[in-house]
N, C-alpha and C. Protein backbone atom coordinates (compact mmCIF):
# COMPACT_ATOMS: atom_id res chain seq x y z
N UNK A 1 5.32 -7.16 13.05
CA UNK A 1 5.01 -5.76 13.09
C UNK A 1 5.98 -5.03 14.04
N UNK A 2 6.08 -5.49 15.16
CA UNK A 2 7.16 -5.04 16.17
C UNK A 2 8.54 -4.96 15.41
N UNK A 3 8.79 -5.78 14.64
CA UNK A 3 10.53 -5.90 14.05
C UNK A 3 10.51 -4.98 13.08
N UNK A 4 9.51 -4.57 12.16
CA UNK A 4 9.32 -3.66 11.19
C UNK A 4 9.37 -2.01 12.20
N UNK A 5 8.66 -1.95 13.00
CA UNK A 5 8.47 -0.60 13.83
C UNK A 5 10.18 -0.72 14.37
N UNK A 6 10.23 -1.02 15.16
CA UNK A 6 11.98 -1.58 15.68
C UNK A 6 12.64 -1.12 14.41
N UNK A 7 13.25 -1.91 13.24
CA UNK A 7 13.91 -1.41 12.36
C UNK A 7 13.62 -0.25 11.73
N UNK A 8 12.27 0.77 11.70
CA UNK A 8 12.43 1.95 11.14
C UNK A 8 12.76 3.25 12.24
N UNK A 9 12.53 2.54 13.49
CA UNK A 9 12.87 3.85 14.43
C UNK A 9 14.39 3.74 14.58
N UNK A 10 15.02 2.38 14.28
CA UNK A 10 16.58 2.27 14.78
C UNK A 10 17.14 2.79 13.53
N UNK A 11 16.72 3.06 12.24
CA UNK A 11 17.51 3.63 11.48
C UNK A 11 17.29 5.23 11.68
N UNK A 12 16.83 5.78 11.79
CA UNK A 12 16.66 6.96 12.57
C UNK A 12 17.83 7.72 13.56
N UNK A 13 18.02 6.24 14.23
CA UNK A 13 19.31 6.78 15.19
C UNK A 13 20.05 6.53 14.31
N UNK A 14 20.73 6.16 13.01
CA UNK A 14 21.58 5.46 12.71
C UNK A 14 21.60 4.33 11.82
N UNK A 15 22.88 3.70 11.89
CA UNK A 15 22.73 2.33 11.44
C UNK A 15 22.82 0.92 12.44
N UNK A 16 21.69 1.65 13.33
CA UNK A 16 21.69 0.30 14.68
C UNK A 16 20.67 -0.37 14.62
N UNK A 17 19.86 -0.02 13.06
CA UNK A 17 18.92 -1.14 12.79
C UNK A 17 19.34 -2.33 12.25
N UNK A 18 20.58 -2.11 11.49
CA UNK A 18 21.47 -3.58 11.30
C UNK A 18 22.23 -4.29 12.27
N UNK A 19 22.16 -3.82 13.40
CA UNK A 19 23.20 -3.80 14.31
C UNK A 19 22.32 -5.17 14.80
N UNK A 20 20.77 -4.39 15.57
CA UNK A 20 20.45 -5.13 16.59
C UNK A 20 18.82 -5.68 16.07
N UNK A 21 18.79 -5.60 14.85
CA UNK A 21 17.36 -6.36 14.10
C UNK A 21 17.32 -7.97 13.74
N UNK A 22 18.93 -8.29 13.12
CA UNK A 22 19.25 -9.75 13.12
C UNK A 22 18.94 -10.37 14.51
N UNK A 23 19.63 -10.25 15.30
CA UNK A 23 19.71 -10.75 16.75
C UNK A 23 18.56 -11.03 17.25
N UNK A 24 17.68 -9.98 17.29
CA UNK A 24 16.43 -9.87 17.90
C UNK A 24 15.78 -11.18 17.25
N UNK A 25 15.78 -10.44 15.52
CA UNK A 25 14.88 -11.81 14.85
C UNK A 25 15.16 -12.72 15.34
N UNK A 26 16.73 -13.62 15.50
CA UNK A 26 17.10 -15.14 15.94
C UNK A 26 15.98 -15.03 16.88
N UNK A 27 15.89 -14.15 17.92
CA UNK A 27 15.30 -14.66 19.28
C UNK A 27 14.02 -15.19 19.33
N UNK A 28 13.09 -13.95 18.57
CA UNK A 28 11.90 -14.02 18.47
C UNK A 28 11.81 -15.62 17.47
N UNK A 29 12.56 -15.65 16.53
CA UNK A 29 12.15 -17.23 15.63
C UNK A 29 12.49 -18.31 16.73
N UNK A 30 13.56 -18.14 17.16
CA UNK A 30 13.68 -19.85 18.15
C UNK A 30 12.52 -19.57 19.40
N UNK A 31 12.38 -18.34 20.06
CA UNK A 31 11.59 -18.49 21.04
C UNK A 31 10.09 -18.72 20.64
N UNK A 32 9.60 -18.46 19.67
CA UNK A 32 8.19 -18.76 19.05
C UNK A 32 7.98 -20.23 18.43
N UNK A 33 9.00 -20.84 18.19
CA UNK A 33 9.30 -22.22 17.33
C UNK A 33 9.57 -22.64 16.43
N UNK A 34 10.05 -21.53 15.89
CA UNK A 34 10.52 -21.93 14.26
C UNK A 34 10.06 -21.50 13.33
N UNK A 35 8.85 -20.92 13.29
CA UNK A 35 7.94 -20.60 12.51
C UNK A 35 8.67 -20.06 11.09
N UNK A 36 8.50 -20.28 10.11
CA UNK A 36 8.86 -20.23 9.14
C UNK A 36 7.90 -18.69 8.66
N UNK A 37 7.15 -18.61 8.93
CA UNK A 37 5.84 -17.36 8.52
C UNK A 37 6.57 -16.20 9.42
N UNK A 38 7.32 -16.41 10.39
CA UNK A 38 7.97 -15.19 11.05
C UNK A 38 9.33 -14.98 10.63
N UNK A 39 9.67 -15.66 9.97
CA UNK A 39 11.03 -16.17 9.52
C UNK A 39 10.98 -15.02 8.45
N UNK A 40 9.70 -15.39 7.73
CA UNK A 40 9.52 -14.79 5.90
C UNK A 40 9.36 -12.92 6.41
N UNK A 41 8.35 -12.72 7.51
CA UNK A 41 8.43 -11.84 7.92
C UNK A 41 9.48 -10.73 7.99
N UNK A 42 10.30 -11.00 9.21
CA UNK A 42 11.79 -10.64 9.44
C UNK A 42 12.41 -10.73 8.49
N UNK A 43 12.54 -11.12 7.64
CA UNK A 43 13.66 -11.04 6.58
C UNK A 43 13.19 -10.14 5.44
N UNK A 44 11.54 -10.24 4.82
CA UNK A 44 11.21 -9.05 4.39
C UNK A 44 11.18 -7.72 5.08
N UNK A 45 11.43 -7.51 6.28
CA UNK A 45 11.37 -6.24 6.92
C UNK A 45 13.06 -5.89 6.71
N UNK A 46 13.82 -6.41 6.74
CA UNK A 46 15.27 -6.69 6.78
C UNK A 46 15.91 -5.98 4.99
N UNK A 47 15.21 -7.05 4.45
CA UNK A 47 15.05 -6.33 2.88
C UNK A 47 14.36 -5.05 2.87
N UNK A 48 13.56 -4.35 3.30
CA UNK A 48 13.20 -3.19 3.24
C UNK A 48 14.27 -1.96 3.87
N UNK A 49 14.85 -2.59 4.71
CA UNK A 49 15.42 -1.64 5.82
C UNK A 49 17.10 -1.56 4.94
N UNK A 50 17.08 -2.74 3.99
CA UNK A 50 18.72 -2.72 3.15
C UNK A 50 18.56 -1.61 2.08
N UNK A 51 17.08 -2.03 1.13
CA UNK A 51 16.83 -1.31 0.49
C UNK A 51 16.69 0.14 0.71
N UNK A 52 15.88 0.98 1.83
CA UNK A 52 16.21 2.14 2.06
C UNK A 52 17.43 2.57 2.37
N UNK A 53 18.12 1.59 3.40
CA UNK A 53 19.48 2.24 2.89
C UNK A 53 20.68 2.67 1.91
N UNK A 54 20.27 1.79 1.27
CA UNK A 54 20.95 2.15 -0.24
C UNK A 54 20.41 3.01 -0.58
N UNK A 55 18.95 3.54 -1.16
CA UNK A 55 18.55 4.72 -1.55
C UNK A 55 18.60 5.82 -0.66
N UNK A 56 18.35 5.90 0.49
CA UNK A 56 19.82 6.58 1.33
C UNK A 56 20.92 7.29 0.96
N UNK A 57 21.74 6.08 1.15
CA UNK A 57 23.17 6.72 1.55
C UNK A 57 23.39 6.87 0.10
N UNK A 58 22.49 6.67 -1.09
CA UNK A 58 23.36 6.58 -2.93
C UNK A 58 23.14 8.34 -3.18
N UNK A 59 22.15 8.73 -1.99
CA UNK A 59 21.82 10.16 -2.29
C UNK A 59 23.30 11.07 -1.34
N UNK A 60 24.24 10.22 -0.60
CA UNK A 60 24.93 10.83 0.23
C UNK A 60 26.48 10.60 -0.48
N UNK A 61 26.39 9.25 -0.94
CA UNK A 61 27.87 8.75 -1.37
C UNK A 61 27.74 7.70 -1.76
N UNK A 62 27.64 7.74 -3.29
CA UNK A 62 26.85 6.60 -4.23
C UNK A 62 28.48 5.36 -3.68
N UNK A 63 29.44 5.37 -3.37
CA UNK A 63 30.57 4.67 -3.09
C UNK A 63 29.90 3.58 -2.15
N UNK A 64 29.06 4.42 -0.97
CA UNK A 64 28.72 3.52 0.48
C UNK A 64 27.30 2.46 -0.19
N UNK A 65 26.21 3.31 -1.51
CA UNK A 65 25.18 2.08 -1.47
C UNK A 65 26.10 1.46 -2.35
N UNK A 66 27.32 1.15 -3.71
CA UNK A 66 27.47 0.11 -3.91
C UNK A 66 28.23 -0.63 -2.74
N UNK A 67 28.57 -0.32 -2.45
CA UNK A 67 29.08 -1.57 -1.40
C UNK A 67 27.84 -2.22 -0.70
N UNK A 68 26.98 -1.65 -0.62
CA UNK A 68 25.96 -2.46 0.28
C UNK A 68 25.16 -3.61 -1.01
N UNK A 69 25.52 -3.35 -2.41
CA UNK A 69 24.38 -4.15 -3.10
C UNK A 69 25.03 -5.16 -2.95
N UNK A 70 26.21 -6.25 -2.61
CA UNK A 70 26.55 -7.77 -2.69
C UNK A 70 25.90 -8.22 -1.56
N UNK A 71 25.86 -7.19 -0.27
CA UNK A 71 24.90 -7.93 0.98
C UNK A 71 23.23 -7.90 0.37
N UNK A 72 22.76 -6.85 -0.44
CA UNK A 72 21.73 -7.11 -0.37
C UNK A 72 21.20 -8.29 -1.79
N UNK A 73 22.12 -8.95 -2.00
CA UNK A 73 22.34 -9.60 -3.31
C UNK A 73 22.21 -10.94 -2.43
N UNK A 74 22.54 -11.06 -1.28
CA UNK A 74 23.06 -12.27 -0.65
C UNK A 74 21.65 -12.52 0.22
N UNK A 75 20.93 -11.27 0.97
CA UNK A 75 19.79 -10.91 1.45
C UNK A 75 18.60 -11.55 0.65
N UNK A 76 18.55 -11.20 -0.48
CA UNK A 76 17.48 -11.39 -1.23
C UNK A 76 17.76 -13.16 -1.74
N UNK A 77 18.93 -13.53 -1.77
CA UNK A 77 18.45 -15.28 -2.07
C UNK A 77 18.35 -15.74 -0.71
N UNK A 78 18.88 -15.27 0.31
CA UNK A 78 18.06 -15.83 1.59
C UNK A 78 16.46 -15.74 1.51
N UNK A 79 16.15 -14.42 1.58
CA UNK A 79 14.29 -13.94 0.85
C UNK A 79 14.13 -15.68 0.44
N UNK A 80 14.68 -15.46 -0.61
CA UNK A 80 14.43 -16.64 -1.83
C UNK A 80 13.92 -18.17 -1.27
N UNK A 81 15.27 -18.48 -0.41
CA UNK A 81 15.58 -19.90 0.52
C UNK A 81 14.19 -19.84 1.01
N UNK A 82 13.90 -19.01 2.03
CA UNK A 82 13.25 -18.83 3.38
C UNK A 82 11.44 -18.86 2.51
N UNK A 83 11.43 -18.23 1.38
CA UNK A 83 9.96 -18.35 0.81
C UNK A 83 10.11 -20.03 0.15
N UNK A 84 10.88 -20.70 -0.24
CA UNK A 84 11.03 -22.00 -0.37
C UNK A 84 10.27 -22.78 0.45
N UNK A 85 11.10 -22.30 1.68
CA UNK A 85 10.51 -23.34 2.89
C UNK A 85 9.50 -23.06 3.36
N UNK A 86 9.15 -21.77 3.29
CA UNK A 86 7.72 -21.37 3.37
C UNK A 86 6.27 -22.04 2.92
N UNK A 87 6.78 -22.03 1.48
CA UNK A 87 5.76 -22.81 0.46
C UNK A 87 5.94 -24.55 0.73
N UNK A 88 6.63 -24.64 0.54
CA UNK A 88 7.18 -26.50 1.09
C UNK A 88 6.67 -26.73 1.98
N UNK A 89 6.56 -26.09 3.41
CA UNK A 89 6.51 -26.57 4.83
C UNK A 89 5.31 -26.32 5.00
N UNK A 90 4.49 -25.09 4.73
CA UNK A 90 3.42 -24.19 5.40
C UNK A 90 4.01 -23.39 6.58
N UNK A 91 3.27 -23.11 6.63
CA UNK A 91 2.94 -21.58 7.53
C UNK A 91 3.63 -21.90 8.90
N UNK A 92 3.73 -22.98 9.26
CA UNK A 92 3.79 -23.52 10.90
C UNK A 92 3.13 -23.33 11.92
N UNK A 93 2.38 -22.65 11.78
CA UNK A 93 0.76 -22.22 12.40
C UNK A 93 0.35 -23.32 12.77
C-alpha cells in the first residue's frame, strides 16, 4: 500500500516514480525476506504506474508512449515470472 501511495504521489512531481519505486521495492523485498506476495505486489503497482503513463504522455506525444510499450512488454512477463513463483512457492507468509 505504501509503494502504491509512493508511486502515485511521485508521478505527480514527475517521472520520479520510475526513478525511485524500483529501488525502494529491492529494499522493502530483501529487508522483509523475500516474500514473493510483496514481490507480486510491487510489481503490480509498477504495472499500473507504466500503464498510466503511457495513457499519459499518448495524450501529449503519442512518439514518448510508444517508446515506453517494449519496457512495459518486458514489465508484464516479469508480472508473469513473479505470479509463477507466486503460485509454485506460496505466499511466504
Amino acid at each position: 500500500m505504501v509503494i502504491i501511495f509512493l508511486g502515485i504521489n511521485l508521478n505527480i512531481a514527475g517521472d520520479a516514480g520510475f526513478i525511485i519505486l524500483p529501488p525502494l521495492a529491492a529494499i522493502l523485498y530483501m529487508s522483509i525476506g523475500r516474500s514473493p506476495l510483496l514481490g507480486m505486489v510491487d510489481i503490480v503497482a509498477l504495472d499500473v504506474l507504466v500503464i498510466l503513463y503511457l495513457v499519459r504522455s499518448a495524450n501529449v506525444r503519442a512518439a514518448a508512449a510508444w517508446l515506453f510499450v517494449p519496457y512495459l512488454c518486458w514489465l508484464l512477463f516479469a508480472t508473469y515470472l513473479n505470479a509463477y513463483i507466486l503460485v509454485a512457492n506460496g505466499t511466504g507468509l
